[in-house]
Every structure is written in C-alpha cells, then in structure tokens.
Protein backbone atom coordinates (compact mmCIF):
# COMPACT_ATOMS: atom_id res chain seq x y z
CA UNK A 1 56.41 -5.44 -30.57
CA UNK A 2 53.35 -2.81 -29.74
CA UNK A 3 56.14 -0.30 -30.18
CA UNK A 4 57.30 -1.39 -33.67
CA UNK A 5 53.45 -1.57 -34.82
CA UNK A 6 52.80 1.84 -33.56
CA UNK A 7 55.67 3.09 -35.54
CA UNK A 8 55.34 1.40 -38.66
CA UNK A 9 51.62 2.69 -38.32
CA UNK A 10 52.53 6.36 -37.47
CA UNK A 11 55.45 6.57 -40.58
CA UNK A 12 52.05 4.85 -42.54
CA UNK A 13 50.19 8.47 -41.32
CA UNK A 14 53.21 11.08 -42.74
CA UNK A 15 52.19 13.17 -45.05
CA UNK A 16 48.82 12.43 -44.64
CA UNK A 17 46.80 15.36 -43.20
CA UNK A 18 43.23 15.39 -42.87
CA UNK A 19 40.18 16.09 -40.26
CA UNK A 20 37.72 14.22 -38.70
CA UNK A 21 34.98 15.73 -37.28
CA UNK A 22 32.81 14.20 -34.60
CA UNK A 23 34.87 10.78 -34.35
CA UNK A 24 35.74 8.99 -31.22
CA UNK A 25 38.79 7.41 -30.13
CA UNK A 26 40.44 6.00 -27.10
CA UNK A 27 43.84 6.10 -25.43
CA UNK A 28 45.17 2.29 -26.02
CA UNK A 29 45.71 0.09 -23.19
CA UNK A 30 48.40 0.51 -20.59
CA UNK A 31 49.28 3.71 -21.60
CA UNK A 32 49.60 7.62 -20.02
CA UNK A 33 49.77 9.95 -23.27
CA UNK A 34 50.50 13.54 -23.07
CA UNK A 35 48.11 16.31 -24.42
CA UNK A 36 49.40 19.37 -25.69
CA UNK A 37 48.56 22.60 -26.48
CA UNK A 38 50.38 22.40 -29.98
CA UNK A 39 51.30 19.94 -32.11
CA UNK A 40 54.85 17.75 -32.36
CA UNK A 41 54.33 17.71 -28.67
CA UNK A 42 54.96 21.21 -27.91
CA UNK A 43 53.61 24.12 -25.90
CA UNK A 44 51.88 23.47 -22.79
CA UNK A 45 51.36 20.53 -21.74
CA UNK A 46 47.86 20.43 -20.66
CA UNK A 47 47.02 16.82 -19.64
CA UNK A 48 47.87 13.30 -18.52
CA UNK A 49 45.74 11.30 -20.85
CA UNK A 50 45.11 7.80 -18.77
CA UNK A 51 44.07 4.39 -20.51
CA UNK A 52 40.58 4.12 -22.20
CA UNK A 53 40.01 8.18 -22.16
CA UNK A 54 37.46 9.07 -24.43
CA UNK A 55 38.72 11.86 -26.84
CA UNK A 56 37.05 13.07 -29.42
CA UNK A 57 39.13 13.68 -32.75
CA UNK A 58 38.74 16.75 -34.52
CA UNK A 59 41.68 16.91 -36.68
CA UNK A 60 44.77 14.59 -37.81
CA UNK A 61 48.04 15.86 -38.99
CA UNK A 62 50.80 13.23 -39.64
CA UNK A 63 51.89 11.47 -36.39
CA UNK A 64 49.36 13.67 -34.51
CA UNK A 65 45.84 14.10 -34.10
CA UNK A 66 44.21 17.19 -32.29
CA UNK A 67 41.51 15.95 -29.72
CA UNK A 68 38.55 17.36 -27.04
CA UNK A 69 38.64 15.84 -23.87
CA UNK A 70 35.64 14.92 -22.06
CA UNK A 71 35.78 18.01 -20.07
CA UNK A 72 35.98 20.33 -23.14
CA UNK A 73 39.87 20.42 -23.74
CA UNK A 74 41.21 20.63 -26.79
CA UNK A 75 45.31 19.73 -27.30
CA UNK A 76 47.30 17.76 -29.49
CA UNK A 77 48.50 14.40 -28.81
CA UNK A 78 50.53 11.46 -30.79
CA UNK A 79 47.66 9.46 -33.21
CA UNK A 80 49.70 6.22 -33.33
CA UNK A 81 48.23 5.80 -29.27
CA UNK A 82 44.55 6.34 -29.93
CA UNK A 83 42.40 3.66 -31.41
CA UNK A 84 38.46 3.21 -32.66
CA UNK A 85 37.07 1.16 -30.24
CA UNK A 86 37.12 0.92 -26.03
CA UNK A 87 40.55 -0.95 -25.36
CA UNK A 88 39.47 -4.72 -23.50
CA UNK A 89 40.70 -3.33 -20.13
CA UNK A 90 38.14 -0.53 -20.06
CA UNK A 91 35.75 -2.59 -21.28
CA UNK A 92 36.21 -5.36 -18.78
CA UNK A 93 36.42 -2.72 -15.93
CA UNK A 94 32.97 -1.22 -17.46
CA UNK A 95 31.97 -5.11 -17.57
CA UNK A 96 32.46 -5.34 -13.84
CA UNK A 97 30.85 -2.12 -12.53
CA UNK A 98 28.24 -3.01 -14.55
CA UNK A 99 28.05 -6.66 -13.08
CA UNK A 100 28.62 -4.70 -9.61
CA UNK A 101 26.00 -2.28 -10.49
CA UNK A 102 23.82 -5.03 -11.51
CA UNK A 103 24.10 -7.21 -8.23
CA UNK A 104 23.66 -4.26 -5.88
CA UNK A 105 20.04 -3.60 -7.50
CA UNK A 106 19.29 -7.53 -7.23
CA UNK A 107 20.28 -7.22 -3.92
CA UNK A 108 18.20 -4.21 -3.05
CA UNK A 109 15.11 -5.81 -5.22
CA UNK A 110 15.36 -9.30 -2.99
CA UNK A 111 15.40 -6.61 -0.17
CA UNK A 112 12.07 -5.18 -1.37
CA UNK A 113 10.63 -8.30 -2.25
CA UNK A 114 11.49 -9.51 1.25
CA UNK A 115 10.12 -6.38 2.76
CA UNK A 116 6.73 -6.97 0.36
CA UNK A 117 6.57 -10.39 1.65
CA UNK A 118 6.54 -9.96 4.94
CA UNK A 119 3.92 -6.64 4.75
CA UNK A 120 1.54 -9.62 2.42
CA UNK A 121 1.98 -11.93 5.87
CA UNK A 122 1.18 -8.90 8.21
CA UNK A 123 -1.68 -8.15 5.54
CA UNK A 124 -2.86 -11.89 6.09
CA UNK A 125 -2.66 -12.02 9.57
CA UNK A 126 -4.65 -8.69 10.35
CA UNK A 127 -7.26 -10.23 7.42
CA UNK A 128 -7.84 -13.30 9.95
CA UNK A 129 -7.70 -11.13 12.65
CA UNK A 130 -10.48 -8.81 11.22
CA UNK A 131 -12.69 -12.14 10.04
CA UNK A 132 -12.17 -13.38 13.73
CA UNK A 133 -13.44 -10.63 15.04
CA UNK A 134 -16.01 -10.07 12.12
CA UNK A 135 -17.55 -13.76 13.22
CA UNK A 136 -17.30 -12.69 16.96
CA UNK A 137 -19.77 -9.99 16.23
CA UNK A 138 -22.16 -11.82 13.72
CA UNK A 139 -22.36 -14.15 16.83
CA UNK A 140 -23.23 -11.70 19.28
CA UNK A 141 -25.43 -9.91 16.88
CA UNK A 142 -27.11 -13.40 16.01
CA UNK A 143 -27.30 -13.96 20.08
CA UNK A 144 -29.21 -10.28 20.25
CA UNK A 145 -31.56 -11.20 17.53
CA UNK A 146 -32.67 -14.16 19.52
CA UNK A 147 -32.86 -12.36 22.43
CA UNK A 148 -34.76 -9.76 20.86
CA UNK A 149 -37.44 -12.25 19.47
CA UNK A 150 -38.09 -13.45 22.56
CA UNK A 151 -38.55 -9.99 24.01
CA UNK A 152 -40.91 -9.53 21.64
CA UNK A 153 -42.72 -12.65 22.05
CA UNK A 154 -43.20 -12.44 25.92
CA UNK A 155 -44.71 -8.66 25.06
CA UNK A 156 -47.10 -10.25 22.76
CA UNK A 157 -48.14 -12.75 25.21
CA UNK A 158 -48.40 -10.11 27.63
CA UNK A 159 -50.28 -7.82 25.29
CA UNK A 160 -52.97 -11.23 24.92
CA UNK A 161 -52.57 -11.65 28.64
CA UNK A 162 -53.57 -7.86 29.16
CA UNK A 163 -56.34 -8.59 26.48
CA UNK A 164 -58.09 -11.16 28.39
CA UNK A 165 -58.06 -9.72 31.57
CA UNK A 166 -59.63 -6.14 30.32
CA UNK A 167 -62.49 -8.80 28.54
CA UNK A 168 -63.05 -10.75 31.80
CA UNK A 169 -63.07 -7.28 33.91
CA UNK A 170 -66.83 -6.09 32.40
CA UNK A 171 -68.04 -9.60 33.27
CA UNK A 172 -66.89 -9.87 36.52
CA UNK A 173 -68.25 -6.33 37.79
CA UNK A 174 -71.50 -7.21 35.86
CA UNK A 175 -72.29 -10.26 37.99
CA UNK A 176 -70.53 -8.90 41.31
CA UNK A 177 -73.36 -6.03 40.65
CA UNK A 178 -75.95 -8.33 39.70
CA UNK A 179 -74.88 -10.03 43.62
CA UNK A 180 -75.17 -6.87 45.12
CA UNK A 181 -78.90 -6.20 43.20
CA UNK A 182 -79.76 -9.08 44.21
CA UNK A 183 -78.71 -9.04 48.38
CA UNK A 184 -80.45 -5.26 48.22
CA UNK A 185 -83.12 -6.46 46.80
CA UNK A 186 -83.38 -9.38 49.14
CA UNK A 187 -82.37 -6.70 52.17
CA UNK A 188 -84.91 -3.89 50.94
CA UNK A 189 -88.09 -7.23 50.97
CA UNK A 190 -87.12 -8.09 54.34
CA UNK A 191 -87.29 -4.42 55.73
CA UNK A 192 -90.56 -3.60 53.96
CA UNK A 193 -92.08 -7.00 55.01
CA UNK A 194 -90.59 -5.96 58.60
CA UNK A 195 -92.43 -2.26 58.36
CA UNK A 196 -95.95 -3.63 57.18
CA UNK A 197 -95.95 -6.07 59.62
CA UNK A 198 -95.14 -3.89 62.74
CA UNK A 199 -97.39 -1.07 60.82
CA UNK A 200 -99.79 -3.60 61.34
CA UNK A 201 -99.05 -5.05 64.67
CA UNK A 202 -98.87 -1.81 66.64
CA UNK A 203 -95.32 -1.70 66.13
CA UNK A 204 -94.25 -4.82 66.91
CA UNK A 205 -92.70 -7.61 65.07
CA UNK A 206 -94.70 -10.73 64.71
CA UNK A 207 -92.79 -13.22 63.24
C-alpha cells in the first residue's frame, strides 16, 4: 500500500521540475535510500541514506530531488522517499533519549542535592560544635573575671591593710620614744641626785 502511494505520488511529480532552496526533508520510515552522484539513480553511488536522515533539498526534478547531507554531501536520490516532517520512529527514538537524557540529569541533581544535604548536616553539626565550645570559653572567661575581682579585692584590702599599719608606725615610735625620754630622764635624776649627794658626803652614798 506505501508502495502504491509513493508511486501514484512520484507519477503526480513528472514533469514537474523546480528547486527548493533551504528546505528540509527526511528519509521516511523503515527505509535505506540510495544517494547518488547523478540523477535517475546513476553515477556513483555515494551513500546509504538510513531512516529519519536529515537532508536538505536543494533541487527537485521529476521523481528525484537533489539533496546535502548533514555532512556536506550533495547527490541525488528518489523524492517519492523523503517527506516534510521527522518520521514518528525518529521522533519517538529522539523522545526517549531525551526522556533518557532527562532522567540521567534528575538523577545526578538528587545526587547533588543529596551531597548538599549532607554538607548542610556537617555545616550544623560543626555550628553546635563551635557554640559548644564558644559557651565553654564564655564560662571559663566568666570564671577568670571572678577570679580576677577577687584578686583585685584582696589587693585593695591589702593596700588599706598596708595603709593602716604605715599610720600606726609614727605613733608607735612616738610613744616608744616618749618611754625611752622618759626612763633617761628618770635614769639621768637618779645619777645626778647620786653625784650631789656623794659630792656632798665625801664620796659616799647616803641614802
């Protein structure tokens, strides 16, 4: 039945000769055409044109149209075989690599999600770990505050303590000298009451 169609649709095309620049067309489904080097399938034959081939028509003479290849050859091949749009195999084989394509880049972005994920929950972890740590050292630091006040409190009592002793020290001197005045004084009566009286006695004490 394709057969008959392609016929009545290439004895449709005689006589008909015309060119088409810059229009695309692919090989129909299930089909291998031949490309040639001239036209009514002769000269060399230049090559095997598979299903869904992208050509690119540049001129159409009767039953055959003259095409470029993808890779920059130019040939003649039969017209009835080519057709305007992708044929549904291609396109469903496009369909899947696309699907395939497709999954392999969800898979790789659950990969990196993952991957994110797990750096967040290593993130986290070393975030606790640095706020332990951070409260372990606000403790000590509070501990060496304290520590330090009291420092400084026993050196100001010492400071007072110092204070009060070099205050006492004048007073204490003053009245051990005022003591001492006074025993010398004492000491230096008796001896002169001693000398007048043996001055007076012939040098002897009378007591």
């Amino acid at each position: 039945m394709k057969c008959i169609r392609n016929c009545i649709f290439g004895l449709c095309l005689i006589g008909c000769n015309h060119t088409a620049m810059a229009e695309t067309r692919y090989v129909t489904d299930e089909l291998q055409l031949s490309l040639f080097e001239l036209i009514n399938s002769k000269g060399k034959l230049l090559q095997r044109l598979n299903s869904g081939a992208e050509l690119e028509l540049l001129q159409q003479e009767g039953l055959f149209a003259k095409v470029r290849t993808k890779d920059g050859t130019e040939g003649w091949t039969k017209a009835g075989f080519l057709i305007e749009r992708k044929p549904a195999r291609t396109q469903l084989i496009e369909l899947q690599q696309q699907h395939q394509t497709l999954t392999s880049s969800l898979e790789q972005s659950e990969a990196d999600l993952k991957e994110i994920r797990n750096e967040l929950e290593n993130l986290k972890k070393q975030e606790q770990q640095a706020n332990a740590e951070l409260q372990d050292q606000l403790a000590n630091t509070e501990g060496l505050i304290a520590a330090l006040d009291r420092i400084q409190q026993e050196n100001e009592a010492l400071r007072n303590s110092q204070s009060q002793m070099h205050s006492a020290i004048p007073l204490n001197w003053g009245l051990i000298a005022a003591g001492i005045s006074f025993v010398l004084g004492i000491t230096a009566g008796i001896a002169l009451f001693d000398y007048r009286s043996r001055k007076r006695h012939g040098g002897y004490r009378i007591y």
